[in-house]
Protein backbone atom coordinates (compact mmCIF):
# COMPACT_ATOMS: atom_id res chain seq x y z
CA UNK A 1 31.33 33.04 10.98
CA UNK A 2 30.21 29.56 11.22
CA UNK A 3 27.13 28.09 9.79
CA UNK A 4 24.60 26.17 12.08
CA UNK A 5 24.08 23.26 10.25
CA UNK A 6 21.12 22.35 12.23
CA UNK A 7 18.52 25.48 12.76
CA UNK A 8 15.54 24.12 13.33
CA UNK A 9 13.90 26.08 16.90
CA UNK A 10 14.11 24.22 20.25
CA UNK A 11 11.51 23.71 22.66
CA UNK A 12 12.98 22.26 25.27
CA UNK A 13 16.04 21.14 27.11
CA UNK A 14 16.94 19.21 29.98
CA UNK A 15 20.17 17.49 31.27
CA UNK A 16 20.83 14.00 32.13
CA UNK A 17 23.11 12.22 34.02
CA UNK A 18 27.07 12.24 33.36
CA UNK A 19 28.56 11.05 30.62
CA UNK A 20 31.41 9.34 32.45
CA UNK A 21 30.51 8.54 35.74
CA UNK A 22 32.84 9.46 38.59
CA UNK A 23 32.83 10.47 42.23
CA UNK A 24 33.64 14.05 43.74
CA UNK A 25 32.44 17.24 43.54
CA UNK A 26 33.92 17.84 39.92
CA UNK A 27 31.07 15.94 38.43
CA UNK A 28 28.64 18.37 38.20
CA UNK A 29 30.49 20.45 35.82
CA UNK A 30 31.79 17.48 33.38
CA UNK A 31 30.15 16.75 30.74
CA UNK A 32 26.53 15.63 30.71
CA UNK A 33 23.73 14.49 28.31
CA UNK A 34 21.11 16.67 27.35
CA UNK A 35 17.64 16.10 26.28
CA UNK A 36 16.22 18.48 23.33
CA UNK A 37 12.88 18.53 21.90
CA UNK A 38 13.11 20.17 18.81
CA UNK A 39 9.59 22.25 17.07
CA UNK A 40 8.84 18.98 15.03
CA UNK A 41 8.36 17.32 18.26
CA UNK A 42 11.41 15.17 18.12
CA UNK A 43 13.58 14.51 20.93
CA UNK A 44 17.30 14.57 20.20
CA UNK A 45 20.51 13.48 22.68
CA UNK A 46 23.46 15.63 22.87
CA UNK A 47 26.43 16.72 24.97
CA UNK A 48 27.44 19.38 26.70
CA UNK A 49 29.36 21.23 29.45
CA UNK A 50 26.17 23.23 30.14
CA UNK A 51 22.97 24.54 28.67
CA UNK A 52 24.93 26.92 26.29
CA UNK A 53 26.89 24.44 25.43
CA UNK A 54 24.75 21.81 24.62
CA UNK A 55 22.56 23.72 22.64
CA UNK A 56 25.63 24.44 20.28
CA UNK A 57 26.69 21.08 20.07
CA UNK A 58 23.26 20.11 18.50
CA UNK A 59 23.34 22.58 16.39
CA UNK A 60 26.29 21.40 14.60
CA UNK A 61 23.84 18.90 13.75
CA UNK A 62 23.64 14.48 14.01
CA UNK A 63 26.56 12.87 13.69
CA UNK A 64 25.05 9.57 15.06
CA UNK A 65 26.84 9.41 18.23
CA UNK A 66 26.78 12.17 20.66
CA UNK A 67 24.41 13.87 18.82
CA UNK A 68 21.21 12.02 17.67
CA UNK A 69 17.69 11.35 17.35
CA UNK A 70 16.26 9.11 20.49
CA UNK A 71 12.40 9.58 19.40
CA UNK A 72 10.75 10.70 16.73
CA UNK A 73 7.91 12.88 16.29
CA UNK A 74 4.26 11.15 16.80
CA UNK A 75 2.51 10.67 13.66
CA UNK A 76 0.38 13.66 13.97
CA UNK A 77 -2.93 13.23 11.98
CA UNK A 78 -3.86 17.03 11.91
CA UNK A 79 -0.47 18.30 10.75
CA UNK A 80 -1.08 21.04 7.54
CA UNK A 81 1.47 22.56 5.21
CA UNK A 82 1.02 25.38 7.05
CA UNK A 83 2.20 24.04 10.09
CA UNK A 84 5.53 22.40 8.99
CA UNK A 85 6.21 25.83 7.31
CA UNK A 86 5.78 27.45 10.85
CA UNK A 87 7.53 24.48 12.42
CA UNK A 88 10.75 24.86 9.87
CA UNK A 89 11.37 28.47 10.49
CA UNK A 90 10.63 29.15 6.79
CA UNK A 91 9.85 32.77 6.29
CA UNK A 92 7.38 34.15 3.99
CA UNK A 93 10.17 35.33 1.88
CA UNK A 94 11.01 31.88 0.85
CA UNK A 95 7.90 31.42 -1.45
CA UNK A 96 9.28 29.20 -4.18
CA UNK A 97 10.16 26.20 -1.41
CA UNK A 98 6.81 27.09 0.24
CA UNK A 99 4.78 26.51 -3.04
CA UNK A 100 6.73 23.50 -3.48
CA UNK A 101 5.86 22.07 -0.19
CA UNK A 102 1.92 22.69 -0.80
CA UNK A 103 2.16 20.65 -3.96
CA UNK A 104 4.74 17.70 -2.96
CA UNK A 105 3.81 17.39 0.32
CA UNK A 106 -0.46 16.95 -0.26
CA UNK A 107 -1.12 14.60 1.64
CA UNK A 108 -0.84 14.59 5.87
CA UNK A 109 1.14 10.66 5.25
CA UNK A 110 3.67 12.82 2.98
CA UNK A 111 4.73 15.63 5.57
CA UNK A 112 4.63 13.24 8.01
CA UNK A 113 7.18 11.34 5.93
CA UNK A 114 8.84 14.52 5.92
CA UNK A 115 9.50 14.96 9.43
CA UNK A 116 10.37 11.52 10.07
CA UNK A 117 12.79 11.55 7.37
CA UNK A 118 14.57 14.70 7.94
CA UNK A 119 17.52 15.14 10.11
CA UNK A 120 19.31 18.21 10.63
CA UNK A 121 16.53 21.07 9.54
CA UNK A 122 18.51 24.12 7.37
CA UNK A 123 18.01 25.62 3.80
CA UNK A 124 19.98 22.93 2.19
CA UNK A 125 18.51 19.97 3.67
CA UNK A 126 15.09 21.31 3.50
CA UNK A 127 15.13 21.59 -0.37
CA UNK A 128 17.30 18.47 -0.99
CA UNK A 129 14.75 16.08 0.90
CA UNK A 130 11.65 17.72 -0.64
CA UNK A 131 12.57 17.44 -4.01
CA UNK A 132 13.95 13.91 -3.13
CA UNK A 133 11.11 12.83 -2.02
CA UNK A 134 9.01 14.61 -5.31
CA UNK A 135 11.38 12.35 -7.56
CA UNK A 136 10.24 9.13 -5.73
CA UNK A 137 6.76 9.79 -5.52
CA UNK A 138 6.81 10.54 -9.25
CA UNK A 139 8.09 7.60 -10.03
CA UNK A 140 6.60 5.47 -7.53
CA UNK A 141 3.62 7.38 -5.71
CA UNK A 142 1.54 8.85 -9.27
CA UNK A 143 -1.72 10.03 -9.70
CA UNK A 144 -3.50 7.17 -11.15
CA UNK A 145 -4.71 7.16 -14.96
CA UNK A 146 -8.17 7.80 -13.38
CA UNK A 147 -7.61 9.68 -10.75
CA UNK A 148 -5.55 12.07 -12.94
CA UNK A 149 -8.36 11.81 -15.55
CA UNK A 150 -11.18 12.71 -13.51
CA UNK A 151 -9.34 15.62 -12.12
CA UNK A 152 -8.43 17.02 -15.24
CA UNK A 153 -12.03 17.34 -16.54
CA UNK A 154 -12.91 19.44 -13.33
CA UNK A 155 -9.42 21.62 -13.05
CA UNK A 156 -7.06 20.86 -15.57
CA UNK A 157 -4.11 23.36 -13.88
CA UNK A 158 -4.73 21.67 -10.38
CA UNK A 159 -4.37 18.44 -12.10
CA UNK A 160 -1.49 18.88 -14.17
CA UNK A 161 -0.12 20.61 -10.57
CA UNK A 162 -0.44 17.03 -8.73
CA UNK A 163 0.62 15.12 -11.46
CA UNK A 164 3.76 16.95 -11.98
CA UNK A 165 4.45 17.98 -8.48
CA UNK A 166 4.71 21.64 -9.19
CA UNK A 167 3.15 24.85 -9.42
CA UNK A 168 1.35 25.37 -13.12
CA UNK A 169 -0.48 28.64 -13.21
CA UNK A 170 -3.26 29.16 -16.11
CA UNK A 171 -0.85 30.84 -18.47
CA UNK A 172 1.00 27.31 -18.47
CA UNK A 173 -1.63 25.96 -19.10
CA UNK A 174 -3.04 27.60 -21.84
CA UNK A 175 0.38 27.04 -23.62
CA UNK A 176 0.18 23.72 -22.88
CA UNK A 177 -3.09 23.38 -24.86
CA UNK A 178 -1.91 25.61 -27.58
CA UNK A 179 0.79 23.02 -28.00
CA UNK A 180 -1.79 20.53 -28.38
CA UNK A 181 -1.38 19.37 -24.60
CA UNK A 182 -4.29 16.83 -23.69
CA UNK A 183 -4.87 14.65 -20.37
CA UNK A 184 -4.02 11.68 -22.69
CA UNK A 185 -0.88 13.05 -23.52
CA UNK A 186 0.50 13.93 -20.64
CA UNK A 187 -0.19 10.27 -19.26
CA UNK A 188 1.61 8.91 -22.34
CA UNK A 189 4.89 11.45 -21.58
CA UNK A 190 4.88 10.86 -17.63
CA UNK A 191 4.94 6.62 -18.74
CA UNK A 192 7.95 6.92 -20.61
CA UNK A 193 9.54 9.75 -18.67
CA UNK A 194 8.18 10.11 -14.93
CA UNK A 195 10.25 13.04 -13.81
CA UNK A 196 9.51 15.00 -16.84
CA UNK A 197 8.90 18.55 -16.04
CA UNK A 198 6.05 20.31 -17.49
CA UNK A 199 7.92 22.71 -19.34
CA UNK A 200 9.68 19.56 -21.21
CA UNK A 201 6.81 18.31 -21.71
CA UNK A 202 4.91 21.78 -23.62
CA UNK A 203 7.71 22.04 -25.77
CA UNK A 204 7.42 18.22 -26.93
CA UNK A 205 3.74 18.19 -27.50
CA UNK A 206 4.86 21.38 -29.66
CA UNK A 207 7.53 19.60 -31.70
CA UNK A 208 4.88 16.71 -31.93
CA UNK A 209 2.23 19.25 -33.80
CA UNK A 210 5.19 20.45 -35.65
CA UNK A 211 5.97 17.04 -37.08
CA UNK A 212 9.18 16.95 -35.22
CA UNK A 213 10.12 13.27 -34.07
CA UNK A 214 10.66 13.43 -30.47
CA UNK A 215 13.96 11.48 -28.97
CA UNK A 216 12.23 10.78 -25.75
């Protein structure tokens, strides 16, 4: 059985006009363009013999010719994580890419980055553009010293969360500060290593109060 590699839920469908023009009564059932808005609110161009057709040609997925983005979704200013959960199909069984998604994508300007960025919408892409997209901001898009300063005197676990784009529950936390883990040093870790995870970093501050060198 074939995989759909593109699953995300249409909305709506129209055809278009032939794709090779001719004359006679044949060309009503040659091939035609269709029109697909998908549930992100992007319209797509594909192919097809008919309706059922169509809709399984896009859901091979792009391939940047028959089969393509023609808009993309508005820039929607009210758009929640909620939302582009609902709008990817993700089911509540799916929690770990669902917590992931509430901490990498906290802003609305990052899932709207999100939709315009992904293509065809299944499991695989899902995850691979997330976490992408969590590598660049770490390295490019950080809390700043302050900002992740005065956060961390009000919530420490919700700021060690944003900094490190991913879920830290208390229990983390308290290991990290029974390693010796302080705002200051997780600033100094994420300069010289910005994708370090958390865990990396618990078990250096560790080997610090240890007297073990560190080879970061």
């Amino acid at each position: 059985m074939s995989k759909k590699a593109n699953e995300i839920t249409i909305i709506d469908i129209m055809r278009m006009k032939p794709v090779w023009e001719s004359e006679g009564e044949d060309v009503e059932k040659g091939l035609h363009y269709y029109h697909i808005t998908d549930a992100l609110n992007r319209k797509w161009q594909t192919i097809g013999l008919n309706v059922s057709d169509a809709i399984s040609v896009f859901e091979h997925g792009n391939d940047d010719n028959w089969t393509r983005i023609i808009e993309p979704a508005p820039y929607n200013p009210d758009l929640s994580t909620n939302d582009l959960i609902n709008m990817l199909n993700i089911s509540p069984e799916a929690w770990r890419i669902r917590n992931d998604m509430q901490i990498i994508l906290n802003t609305v300007e990052r899932r709207n980055e999100y939709v315009n960025r992904i293509l065809n919408v299944n499991r695989e892409s899902r995850f691979f553009l997330l976490h992408q997209m969590k590598d660049e901001y770490l390295q490019h898009d950080q809390l700043t010293d302050d900002q992740f300063m005065q956060l961390y005197a009000v919530n420490p676990v919700e700021a060690l969360s944003m900094y490190f784009l991913q879920p830290i529950d208390i229990i983390a936390y308290w290991e990290w500060e029974a390693a010796g883990g302080t705002a200051d040093k997780a600033i100094q870790y994420k300069r010289e290593e910005p994708l370090l995870p958390f865990i990396q970093a618990i078990e250096r501050s560790e080997d610090e109060a240890r007297g073990i060198i560190s080879c970061f």
